[in-house]
N, C-alpha and C. Protein backbone atom coordinates (compact mmCIF):
# COMPACT_ATOMS: atom_id res chain seq x y z
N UNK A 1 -31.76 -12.65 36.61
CA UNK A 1 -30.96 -13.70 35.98
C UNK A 1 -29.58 -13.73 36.64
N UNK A 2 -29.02 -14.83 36.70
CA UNK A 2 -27.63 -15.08 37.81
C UNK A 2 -26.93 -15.37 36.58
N UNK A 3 -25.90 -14.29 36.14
CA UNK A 3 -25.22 -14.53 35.12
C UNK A 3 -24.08 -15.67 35.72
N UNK A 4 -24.02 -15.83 37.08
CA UNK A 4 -22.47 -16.34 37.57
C UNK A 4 -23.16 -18.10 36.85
N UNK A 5 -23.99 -18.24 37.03
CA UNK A 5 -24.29 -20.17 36.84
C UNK A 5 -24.46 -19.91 34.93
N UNK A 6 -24.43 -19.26 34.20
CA UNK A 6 -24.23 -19.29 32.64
C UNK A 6 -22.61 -19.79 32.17
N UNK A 7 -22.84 -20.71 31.11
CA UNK A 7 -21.81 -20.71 30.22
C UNK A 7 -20.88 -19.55 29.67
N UNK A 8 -19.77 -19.92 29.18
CA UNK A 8 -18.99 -18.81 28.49
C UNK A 8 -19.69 -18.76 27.33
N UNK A 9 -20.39 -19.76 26.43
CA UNK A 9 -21.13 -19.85 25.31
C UNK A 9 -22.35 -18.61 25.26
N UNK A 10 -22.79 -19.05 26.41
CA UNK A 10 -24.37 -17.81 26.79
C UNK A 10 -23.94 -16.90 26.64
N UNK A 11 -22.79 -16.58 27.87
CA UNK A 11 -22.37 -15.27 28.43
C UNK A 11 -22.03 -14.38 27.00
N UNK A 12 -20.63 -15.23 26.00
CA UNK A 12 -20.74 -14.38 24.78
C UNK A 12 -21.58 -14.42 23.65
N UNK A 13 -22.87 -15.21 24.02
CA UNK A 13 -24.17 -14.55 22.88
C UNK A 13 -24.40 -13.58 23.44
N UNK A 14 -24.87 -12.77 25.00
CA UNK A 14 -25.12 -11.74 25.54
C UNK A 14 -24.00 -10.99 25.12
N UNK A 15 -23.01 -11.33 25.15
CA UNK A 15 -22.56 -10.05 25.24
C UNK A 15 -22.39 -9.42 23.86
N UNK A 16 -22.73 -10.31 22.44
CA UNK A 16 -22.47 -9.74 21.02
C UNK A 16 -24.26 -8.96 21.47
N UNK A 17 -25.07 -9.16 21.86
CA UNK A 17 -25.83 -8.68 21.84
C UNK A 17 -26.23 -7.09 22.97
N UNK A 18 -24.70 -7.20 23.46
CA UNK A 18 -24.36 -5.61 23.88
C UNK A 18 -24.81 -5.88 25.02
N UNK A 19 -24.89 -7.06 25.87
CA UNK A 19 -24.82 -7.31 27.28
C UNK A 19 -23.71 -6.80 28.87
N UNK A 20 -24.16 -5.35 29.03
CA UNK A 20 -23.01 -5.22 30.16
C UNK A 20 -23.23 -6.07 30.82
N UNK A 21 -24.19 -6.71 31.61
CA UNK A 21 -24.11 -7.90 32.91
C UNK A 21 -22.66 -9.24 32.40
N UNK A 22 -22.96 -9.58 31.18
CA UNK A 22 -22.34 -10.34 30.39
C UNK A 22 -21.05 -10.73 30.43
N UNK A 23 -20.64 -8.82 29.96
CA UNK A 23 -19.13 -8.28 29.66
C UNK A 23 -18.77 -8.27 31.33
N UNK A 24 -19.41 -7.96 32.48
CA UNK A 24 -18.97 -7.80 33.82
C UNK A 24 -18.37 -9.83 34.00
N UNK A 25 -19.07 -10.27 33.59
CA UNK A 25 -19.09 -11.71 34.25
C UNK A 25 -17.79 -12.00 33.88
N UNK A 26 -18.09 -12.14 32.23
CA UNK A 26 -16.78 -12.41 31.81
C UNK A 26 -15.10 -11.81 32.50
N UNK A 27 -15.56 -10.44 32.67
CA UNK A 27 -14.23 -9.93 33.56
C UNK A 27 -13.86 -10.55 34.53
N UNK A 28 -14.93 -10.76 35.27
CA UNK A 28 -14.88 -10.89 36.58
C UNK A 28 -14.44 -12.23 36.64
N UNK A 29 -14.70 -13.41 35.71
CA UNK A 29 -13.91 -14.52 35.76
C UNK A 29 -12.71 -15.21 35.43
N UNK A 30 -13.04 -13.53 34.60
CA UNK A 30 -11.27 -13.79 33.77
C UNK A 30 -10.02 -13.00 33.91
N UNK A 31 -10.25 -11.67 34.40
CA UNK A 31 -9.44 -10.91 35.01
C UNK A 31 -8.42 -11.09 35.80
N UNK A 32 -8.55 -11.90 36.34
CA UNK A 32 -7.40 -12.06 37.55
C UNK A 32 -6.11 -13.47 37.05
N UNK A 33 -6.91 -14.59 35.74
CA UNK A 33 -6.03 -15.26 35.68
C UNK A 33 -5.14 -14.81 34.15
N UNK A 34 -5.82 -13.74 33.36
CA UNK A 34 -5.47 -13.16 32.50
C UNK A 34 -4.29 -12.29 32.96
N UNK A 35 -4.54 -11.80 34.16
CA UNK A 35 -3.51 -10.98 34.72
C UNK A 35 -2.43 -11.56 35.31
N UNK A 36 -2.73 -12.63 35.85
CA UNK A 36 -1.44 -13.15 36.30
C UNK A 36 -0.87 -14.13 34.60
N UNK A 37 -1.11 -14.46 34.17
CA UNK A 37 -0.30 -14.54 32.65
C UNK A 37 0.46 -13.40 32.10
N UNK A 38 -0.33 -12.27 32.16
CA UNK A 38 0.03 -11.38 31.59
C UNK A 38 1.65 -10.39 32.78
N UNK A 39 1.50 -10.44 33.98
CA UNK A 39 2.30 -10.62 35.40
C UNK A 39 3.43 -11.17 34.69
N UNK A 40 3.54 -12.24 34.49
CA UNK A 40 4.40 -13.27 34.52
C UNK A 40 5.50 -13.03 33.13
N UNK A 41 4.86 -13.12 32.47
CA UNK A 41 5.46 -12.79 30.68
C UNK A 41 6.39 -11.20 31.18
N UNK A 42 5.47 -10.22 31.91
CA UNK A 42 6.21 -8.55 31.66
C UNK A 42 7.03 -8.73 32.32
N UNK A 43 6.65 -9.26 33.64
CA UNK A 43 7.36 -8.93 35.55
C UNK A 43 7.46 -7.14 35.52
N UNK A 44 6.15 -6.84 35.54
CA UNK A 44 5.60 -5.27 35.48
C UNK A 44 4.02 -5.94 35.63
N UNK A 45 4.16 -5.44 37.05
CA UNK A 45 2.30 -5.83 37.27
C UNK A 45 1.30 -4.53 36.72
N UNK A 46 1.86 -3.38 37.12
CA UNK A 46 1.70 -2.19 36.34
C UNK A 46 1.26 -2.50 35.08
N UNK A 47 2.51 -2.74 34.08
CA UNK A 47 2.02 -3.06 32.51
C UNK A 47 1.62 -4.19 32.70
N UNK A 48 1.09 -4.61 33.38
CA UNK A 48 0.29 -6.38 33.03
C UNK A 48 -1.20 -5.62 33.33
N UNK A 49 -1.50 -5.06 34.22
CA UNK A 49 -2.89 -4.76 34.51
C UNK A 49 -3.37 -3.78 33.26
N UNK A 50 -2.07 -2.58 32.31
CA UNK A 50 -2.48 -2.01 31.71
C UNK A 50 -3.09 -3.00 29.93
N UNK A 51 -1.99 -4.06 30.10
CA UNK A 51 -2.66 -5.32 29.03
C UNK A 51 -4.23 -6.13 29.31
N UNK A 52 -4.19 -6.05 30.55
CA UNK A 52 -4.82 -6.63 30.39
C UNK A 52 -6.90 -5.58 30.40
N UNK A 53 -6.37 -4.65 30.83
CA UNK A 53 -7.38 -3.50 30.76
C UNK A 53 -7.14 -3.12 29.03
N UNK A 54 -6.69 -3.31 28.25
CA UNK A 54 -6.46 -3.29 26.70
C UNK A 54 -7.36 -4.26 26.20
N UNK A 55 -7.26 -5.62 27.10
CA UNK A 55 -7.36 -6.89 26.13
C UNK A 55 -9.40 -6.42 26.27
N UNK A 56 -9.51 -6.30 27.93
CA UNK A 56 -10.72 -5.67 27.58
C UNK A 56 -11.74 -5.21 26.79
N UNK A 57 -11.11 -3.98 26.91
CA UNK A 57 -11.57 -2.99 26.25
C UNK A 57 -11.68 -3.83 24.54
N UNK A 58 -10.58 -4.18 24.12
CA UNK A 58 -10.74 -4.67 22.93
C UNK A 58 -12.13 -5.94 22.63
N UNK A 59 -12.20 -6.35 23.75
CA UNK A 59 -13.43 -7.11 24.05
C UNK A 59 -14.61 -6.72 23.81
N UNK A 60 -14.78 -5.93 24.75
CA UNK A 60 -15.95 -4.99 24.38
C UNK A 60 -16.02 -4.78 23.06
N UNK A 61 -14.80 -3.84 22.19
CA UNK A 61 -15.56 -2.81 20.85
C UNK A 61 -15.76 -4.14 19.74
N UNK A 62 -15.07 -5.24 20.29
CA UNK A 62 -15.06 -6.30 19.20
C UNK A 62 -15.89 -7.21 19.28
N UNK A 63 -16.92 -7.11 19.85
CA UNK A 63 -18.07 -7.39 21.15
C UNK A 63 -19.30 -8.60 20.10
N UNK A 64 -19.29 -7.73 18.39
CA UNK A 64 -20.52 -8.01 17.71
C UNK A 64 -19.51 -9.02 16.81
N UNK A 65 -18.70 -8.44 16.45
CA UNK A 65 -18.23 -9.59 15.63
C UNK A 65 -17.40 -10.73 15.44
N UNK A 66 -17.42 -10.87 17.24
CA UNK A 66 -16.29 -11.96 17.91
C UNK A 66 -16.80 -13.23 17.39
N UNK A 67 -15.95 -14.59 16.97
CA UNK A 67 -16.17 -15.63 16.76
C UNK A 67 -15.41 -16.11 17.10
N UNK A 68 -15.48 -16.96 18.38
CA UNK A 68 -14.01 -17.92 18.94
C UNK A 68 -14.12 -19.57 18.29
N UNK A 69 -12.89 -19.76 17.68
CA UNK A 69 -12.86 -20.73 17.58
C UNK A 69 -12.10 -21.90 18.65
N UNK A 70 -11.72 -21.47 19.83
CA UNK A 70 -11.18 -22.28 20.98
C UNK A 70 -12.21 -21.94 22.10
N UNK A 71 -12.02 -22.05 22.99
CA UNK A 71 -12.69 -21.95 25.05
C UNK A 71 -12.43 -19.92 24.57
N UNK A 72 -13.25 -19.85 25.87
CA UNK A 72 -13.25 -17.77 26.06
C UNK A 72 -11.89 -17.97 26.70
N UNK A 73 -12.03 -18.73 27.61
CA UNK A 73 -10.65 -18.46 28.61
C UNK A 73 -9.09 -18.62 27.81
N UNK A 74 -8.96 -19.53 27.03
CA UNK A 74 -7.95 -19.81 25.69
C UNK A 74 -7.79 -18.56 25.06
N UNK A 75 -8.89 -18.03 24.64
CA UNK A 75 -8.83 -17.21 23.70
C UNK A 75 -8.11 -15.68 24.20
N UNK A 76 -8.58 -15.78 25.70
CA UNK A 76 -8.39 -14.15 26.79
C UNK A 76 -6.91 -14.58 27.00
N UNK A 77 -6.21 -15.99 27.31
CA UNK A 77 -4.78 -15.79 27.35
C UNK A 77 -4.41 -15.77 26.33
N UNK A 78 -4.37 -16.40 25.19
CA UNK A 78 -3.59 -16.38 23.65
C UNK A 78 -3.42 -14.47 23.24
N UNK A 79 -5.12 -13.99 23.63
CA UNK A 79 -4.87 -12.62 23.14
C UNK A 79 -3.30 -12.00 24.52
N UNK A 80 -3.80 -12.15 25.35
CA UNK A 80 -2.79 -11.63 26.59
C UNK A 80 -1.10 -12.01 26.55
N UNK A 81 -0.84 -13.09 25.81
CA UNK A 81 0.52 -13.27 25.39
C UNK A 81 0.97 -12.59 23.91
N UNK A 82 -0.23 -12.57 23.01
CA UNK A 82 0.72 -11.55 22.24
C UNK A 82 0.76 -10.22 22.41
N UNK A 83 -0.57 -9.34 23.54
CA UNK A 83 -0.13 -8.00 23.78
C UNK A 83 1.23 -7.97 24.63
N UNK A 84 1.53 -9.13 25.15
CA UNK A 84 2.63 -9.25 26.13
C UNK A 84 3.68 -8.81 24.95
N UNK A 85 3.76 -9.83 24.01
CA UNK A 85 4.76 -9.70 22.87
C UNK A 85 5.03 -8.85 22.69
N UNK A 86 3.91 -7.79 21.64
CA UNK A 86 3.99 -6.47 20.90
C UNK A 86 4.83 -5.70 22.47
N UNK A 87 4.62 -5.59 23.97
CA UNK A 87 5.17 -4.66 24.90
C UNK A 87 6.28 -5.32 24.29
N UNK A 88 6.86 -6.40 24.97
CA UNK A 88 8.27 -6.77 24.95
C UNK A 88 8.72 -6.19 23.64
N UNK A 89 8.78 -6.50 22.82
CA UNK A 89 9.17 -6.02 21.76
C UNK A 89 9.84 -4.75 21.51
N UNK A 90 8.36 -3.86 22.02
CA UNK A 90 8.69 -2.43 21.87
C UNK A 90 9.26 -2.24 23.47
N UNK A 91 9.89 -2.62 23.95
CA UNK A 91 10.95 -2.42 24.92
C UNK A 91 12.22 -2.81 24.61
N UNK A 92 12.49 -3.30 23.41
CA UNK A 92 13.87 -3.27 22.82
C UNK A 92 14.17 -2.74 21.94
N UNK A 93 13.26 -1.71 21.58
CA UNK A 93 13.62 -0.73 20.17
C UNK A 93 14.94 -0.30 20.71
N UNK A 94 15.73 0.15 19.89
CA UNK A 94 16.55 1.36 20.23
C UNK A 94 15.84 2.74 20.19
N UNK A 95 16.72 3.61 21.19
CA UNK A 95 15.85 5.25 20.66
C UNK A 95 16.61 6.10 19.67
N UNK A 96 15.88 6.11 18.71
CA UNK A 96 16.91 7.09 17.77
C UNK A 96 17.73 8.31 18.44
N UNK A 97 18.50 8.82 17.90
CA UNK A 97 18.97 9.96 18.08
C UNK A 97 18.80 11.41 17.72
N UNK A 98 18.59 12.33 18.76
CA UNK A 98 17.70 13.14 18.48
C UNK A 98 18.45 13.81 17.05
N UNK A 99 17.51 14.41 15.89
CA UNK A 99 18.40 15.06 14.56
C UNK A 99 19.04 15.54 14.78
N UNK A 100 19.49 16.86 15.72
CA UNK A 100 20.63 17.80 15.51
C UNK A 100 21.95 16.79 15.98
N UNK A 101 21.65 15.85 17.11
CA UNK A 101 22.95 15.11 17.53
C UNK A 101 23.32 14.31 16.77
N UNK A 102 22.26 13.93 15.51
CA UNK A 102 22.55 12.67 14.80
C UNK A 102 23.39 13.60 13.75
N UNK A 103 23.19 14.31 13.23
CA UNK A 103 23.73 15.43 12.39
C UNK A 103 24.61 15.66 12.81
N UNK A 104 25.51 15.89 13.81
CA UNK A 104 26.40 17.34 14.66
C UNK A 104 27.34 15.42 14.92
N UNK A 105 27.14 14.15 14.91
CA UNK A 105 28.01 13.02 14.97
C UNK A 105 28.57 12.80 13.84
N UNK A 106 27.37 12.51 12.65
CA UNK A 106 27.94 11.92 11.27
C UNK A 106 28.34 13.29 10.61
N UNK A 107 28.55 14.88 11.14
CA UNK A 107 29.38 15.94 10.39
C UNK A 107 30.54 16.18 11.02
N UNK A 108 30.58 15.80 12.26
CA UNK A 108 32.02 15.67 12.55
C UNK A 108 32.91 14.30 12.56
N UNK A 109 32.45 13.29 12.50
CA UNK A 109 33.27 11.86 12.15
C UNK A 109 33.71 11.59 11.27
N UNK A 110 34.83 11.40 11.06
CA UNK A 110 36.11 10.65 9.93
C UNK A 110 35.09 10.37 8.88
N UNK A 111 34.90 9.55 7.31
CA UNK A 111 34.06 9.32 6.92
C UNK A 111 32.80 9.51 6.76
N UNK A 112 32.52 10.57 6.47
CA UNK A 112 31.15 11.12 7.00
C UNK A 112 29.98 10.56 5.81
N UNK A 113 31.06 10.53 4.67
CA UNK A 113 29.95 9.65 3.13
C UNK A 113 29.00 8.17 3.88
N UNK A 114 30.02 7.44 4.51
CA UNK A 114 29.97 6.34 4.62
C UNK A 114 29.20 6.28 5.56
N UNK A 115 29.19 7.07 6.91
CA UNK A 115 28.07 7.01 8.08
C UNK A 115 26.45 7.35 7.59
N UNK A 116 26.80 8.04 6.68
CA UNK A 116 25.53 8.65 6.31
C UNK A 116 24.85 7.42 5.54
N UNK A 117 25.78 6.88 4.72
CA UNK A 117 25.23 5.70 4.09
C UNK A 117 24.60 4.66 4.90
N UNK A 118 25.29 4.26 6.18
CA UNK A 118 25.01 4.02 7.10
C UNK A 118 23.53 3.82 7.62
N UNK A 119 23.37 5.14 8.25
CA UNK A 119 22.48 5.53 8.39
C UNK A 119 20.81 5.43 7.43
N UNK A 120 21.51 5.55 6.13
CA UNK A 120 20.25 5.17 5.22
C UNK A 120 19.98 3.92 5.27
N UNK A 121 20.95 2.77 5.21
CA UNK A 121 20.41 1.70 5.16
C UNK A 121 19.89 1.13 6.50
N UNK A 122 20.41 1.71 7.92
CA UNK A 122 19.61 1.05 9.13
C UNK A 122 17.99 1.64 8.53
N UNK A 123 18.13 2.79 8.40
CA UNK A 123 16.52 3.66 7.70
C UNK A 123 16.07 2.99 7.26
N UNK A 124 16.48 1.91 5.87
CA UNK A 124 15.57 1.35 5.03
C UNK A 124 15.57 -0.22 5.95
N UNK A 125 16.29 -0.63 6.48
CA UNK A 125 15.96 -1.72 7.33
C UNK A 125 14.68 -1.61 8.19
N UNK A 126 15.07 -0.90 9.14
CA UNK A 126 13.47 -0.16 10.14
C UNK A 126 12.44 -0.52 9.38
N UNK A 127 12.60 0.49 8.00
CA UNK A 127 11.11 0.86 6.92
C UNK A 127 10.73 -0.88 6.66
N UNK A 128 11.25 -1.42 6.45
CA UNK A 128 11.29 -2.77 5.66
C UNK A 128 10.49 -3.95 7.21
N UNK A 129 11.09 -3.57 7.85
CA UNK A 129 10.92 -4.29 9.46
C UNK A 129 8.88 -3.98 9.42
N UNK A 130 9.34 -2.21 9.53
CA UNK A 130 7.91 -1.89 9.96
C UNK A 130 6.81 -2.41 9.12
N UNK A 131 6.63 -2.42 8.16
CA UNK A 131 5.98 -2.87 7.00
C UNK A 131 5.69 -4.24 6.79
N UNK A 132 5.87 -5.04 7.79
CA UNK A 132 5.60 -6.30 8.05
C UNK A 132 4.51 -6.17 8.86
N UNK A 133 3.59 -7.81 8.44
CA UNK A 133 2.71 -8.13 8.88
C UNK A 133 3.19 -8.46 11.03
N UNK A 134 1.89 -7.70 11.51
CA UNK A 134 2.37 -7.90 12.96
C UNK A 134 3.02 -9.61 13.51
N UNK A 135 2.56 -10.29 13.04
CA UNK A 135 3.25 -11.13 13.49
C UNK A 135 4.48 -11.64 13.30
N UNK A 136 4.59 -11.24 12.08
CA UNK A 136 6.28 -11.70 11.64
C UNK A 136 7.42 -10.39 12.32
N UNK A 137 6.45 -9.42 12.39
CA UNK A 137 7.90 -8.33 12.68
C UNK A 137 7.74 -8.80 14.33
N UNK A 138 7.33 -9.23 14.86
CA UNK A 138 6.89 -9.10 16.23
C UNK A 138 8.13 -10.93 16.12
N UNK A 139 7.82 -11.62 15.67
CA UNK A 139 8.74 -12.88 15.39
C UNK A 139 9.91 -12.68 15.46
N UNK A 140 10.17 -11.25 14.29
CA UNK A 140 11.29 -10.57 14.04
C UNK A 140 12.36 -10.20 15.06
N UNK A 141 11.76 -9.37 15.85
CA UNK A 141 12.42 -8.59 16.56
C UNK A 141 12.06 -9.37 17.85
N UNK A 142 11.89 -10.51 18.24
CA UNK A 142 12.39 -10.75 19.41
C UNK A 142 13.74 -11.95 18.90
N UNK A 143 13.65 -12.37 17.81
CA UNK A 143 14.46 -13.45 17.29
C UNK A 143 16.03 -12.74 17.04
N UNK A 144 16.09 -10.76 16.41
CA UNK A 144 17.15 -10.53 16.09
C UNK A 144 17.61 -9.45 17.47
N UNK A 145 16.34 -8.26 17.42
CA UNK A 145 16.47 -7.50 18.81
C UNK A 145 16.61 -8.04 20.23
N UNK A 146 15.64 -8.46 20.43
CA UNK A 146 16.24 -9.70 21.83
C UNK A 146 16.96 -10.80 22.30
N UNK A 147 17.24 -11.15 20.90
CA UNK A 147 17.80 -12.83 21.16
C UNK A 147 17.39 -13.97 21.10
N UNK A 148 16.41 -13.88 21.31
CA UNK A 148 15.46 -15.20 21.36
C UNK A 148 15.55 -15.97 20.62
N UNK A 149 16.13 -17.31 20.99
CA UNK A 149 16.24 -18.50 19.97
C UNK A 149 14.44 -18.90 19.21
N UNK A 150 14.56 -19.79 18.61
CA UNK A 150 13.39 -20.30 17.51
C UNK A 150 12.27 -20.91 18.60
N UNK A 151 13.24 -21.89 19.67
CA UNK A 151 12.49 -22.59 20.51
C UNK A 151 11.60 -21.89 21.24
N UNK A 152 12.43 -20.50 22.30
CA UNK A 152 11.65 -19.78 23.21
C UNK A 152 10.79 -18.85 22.30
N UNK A 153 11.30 -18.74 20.83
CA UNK A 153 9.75 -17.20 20.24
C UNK A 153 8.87 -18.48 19.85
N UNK A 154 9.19 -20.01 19.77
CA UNK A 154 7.79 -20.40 19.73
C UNK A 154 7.08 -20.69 20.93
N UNK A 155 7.94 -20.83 22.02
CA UNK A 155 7.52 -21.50 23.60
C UNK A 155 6.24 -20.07 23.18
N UNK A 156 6.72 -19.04 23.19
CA UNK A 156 5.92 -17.53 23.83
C UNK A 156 4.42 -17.35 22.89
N UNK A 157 5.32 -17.75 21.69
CA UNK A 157 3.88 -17.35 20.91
C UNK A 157 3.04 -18.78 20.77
N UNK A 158 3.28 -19.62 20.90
CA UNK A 158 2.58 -21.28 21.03
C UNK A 158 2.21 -20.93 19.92
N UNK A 159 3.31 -21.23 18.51
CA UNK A 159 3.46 -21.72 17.55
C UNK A 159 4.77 -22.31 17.21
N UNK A 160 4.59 -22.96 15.84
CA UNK A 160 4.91 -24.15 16.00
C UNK A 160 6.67 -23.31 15.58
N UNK A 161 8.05 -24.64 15.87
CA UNK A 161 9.55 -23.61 15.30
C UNK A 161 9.47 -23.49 14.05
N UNK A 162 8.73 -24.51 13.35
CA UNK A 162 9.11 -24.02 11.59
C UNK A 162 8.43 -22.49 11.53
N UNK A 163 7.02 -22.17 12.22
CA UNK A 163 6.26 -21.11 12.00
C UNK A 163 7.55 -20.19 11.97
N UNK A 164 8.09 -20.03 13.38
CA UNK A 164 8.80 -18.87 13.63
C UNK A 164 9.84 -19.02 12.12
N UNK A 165 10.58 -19.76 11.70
CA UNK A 165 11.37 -20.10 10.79
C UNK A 165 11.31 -19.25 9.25
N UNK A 166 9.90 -19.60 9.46
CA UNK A 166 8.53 -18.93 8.24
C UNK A 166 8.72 -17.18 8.26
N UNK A 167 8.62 -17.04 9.44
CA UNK A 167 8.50 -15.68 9.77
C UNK A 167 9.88 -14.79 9.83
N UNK A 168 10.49 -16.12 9.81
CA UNK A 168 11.89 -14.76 10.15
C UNK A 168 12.52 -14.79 8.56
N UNK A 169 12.15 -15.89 7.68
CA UNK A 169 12.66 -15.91 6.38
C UNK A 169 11.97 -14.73 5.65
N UNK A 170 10.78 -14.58 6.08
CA UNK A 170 9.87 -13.82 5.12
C UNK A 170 10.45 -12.30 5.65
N UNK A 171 10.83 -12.30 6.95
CA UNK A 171 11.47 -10.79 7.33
C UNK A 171 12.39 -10.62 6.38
N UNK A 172 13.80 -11.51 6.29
CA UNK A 172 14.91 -10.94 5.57
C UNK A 172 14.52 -11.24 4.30
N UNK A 173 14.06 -11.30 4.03
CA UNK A 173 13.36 -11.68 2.32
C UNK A 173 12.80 -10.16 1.82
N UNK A 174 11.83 -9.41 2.75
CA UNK A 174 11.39 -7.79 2.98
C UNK A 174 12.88 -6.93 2.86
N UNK A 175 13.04 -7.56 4.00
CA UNK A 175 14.84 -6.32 4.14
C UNK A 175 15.68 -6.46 2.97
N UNK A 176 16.18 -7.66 2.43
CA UNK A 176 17.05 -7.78 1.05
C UNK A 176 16.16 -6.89 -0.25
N UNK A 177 15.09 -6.93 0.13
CA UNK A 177 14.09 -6.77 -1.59
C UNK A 177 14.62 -5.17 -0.87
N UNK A 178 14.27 -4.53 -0.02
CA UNK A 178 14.16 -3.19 0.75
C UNK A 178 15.65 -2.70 -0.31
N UNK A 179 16.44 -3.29 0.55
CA UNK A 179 18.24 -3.26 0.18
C UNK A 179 18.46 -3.11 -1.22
N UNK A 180 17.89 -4.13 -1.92
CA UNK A 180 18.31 -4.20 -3.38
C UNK A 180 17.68 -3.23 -3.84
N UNK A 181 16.76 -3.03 -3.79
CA UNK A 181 15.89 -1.97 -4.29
C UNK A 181 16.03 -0.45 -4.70
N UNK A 182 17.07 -0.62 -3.26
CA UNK A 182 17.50 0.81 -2.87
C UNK A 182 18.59 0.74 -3.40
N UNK A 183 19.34 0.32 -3.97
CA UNK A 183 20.46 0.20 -4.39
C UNK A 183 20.51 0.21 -5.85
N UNK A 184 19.77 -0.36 -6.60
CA UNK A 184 19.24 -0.25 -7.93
C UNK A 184 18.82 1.07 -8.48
N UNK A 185 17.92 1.97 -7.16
CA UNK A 185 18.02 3.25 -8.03
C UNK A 185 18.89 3.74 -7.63
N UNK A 186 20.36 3.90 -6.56
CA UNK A 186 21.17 4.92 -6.04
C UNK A 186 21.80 4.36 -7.53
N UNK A 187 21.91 3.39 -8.04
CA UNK A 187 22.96 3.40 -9.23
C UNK A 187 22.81 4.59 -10.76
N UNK A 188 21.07 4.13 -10.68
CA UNK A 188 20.68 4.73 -11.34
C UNK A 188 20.84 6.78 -11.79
């Protein structure tokens, strides 16, 4: 059988049915323009080949219970721009500071009540951030950590600006409840 003259339709009934010839085709047709999307978004061909060897793999284990509702090829870039995302993203964390230095700063600095306080509330911010659904913290943090206006986090994620709008309200909506929260029992 010449998998190359099959549909993407065929190709992924074979392959829910645990088709390696299938899963090869599909790579093999999609690999290279998945990668250059994925190229383009990092400018790290390195981490573009490692996304796109992710998006893979995720292919495969998700193999039986895939249901596309767009084209395969739609579906292999849409997935490839948000692993792009989640990298970018987590390339603008800050790195915490290791404990003893974070300790050995806020015990020797002027105000030390107040840093510490500080410190708890970036804590409960983070906690509040992390605890979001992936797409909104991922909305999140390129809209407050990177910069990214409404227009370009929707250009990236090809959704719509109110979406992003949606997403960044529902973030500080998490962080205030986080805030108040925490503040209600320190009174206590």
């Amino acid at each position: 059988m010449s998998f190359e003259s099959l549909t993407d339709d065929d190709l992924l009934d074979l392959l829910r049915e645990g088709s390696d010839d299938a899963f090869t085709e599909i790579f093999n047709r999609y690999w290279k323009p998945v990668l250059t999307v994925a190229a383009n978004k990092t400018g790290d061909l390195d981490e573009a080949e490692d996304i796109v060897q992710d998006l893979f793999i995720s292919l495969w284990k998700r193999r039986k219970d895939l249901r596309l509702t767009s084209s395969l090829g739609n579906y292999l870039a849409v997935s490839a721009k948000y692993k792009v995302l989640k990298v970018l993203a987590g390339r603008h964390k800050t790195l915490p500071l290791e404990a003893d230095s974070q300790e050995a700063a806020l015990s020797s600095a002027p105000g030390m009540e107040s840093a510490i306080e500080v410190e708890q509330l970036t804590c409960q911010v983070s906690e509040a951030v992390e605890s979001l659904p992936e797409k909104c913290k991922i909305v999140f943090r390129l809209s407050r950590e990177s910069g990214f206006s409404h227009k370009q986090i929707a250009q990236q994620m090809a959704i719509s600006e109110k979406t992003v709008e949606a997403h960044i309200s529902r973030a500080l909506r998490a962080i205030r409840h986080a805030i108040v929260h925490s503040l209600l029992f320190s009174l206590l």
